[in-house]
Protein backbone atom coordinates (compact mmCIF):
# COMPACT_ATOMS: atom_id res chain seq x y z
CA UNK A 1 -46.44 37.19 -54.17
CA UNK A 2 -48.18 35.90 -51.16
CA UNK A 3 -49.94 33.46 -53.09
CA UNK A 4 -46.67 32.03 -54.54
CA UNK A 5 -44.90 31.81 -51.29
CA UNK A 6 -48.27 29.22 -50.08
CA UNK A 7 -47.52 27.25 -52.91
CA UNK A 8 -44.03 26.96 -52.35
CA UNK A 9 -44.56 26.10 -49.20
CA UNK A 10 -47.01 23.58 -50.01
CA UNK A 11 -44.89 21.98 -52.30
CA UNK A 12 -41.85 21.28 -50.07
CA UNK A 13 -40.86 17.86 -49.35
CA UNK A 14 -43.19 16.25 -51.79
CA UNK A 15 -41.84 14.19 -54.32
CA UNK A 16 -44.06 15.26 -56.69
CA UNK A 17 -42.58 18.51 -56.99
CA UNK A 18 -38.75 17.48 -57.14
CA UNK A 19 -36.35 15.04 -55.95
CA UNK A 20 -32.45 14.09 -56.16
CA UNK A 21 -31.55 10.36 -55.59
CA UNK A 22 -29.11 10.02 -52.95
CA UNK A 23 -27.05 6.81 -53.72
CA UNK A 24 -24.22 5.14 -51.33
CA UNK A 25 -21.72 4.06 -53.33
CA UNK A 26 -20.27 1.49 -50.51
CA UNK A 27 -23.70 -0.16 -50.19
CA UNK A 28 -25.72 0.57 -53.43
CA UNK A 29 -28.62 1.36 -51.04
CA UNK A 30 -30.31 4.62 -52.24
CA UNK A 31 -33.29 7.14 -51.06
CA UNK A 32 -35.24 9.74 -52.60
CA UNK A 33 -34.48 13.26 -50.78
CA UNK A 34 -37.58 16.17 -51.81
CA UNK A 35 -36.38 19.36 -52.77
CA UNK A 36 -37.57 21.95 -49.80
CA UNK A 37 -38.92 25.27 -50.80
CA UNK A 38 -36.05 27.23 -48.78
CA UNK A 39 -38.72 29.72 -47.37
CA UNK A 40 -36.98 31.52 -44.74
CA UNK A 41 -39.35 33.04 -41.70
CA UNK A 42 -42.43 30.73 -43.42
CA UNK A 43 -41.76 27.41 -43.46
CA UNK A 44 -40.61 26.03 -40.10
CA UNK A 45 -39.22 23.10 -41.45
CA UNK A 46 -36.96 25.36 -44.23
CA UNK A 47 -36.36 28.04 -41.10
CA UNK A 48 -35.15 25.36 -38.71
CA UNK A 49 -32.62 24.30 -41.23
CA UNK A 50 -31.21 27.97 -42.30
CA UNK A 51 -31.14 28.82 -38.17
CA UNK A 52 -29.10 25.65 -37.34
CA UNK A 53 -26.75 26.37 -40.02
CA UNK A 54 -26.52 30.49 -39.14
CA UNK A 55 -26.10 29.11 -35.47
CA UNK A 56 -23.10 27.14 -36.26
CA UNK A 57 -21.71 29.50 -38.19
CA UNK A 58 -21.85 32.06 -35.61
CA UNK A 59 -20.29 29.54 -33.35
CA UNK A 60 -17.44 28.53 -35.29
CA UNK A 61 -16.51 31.98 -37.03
CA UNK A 62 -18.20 34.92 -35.24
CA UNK A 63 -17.93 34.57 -31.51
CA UNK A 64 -15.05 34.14 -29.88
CA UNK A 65 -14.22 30.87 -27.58
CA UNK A 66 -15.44 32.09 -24.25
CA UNK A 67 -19.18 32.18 -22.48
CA UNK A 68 -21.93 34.10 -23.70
CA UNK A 69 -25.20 35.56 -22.46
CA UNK A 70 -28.34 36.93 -23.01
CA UNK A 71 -30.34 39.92 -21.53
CA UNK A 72 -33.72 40.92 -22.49
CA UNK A 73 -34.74 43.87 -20.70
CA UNK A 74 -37.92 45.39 -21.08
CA UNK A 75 -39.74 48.49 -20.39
CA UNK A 76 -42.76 48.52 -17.32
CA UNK A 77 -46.20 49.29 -19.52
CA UNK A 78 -46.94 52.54 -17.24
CA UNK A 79 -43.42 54.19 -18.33
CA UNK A 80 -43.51 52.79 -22.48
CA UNK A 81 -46.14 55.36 -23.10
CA UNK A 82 -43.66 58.70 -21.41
CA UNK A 83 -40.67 56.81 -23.60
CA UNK A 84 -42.86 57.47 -26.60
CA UNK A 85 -42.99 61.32 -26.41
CA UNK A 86 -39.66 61.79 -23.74
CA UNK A 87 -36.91 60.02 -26.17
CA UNK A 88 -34.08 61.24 -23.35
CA UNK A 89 -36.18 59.27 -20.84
CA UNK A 90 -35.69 55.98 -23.05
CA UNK A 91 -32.00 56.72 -23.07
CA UNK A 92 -31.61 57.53 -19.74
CA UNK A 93 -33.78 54.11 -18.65
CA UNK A 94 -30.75 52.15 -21.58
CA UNK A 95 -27.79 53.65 -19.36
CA UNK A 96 -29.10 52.84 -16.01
CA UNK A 97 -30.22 49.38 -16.91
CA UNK A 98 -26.43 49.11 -18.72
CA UNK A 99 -24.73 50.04 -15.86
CA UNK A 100 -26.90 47.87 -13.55
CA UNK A 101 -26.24 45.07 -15.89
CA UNK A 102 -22.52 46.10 -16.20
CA UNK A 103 -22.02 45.86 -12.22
CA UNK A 104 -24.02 42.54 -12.14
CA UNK A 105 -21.75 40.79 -14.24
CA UNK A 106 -18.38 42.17 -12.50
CA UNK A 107 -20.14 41.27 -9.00
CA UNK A 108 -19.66 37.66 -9.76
């Protein structure tokens, strides 16, 4: 499996391997375009692709027309290891940093 993931990868965007000829019917000029491998999470060039067209989906059907953020919140190293063996602790630690986040956001 792994190894035929590497070759796919290897393969995309050479010529060798597959191509479509893209013609303009106005102009009559034309280009060869390489098939990619469409390797999602592996190849950055396939990823980059599939992530600007998720991303503009999102933006045009998901989420509604108003602003948007993004919180990442994270856990002090000293307290991750009580979180591990005190699950209530980790939900408590969720609701307090909600609510702090919560008031934040109507402060403004």
């Amino acid at each position: 499996m792994v190894a035929q993931v590497a070759d796919t990868f290897l393969a995309c965007g050479v010529l060798d391997h597959g191509f479509a000829r893209i013609r303009c019917e106005a102009c009559t000029h034309e280009y060869l375009l390489a098939f990619s491998c469409k390797c999602r999470y592996f190849c950055p060039s396939c990823h980059a692709k599939r992530l600007a067209i998720w991303t503009q989906w999102l933006d045009t059907t998901l989420l509604a027309p108003v602003p948007h953020r993004q919180l990442v919140l994270t856990i002090p190293t000293r307290l991750r290891a009580s979180c591990l063996y005190r699950r209530r602790l980790l939900g408590e630690i969720a609701r307090v940093a909600a609510r702090t986040v919560t008031a934040a956001i109507f402060a403004r």
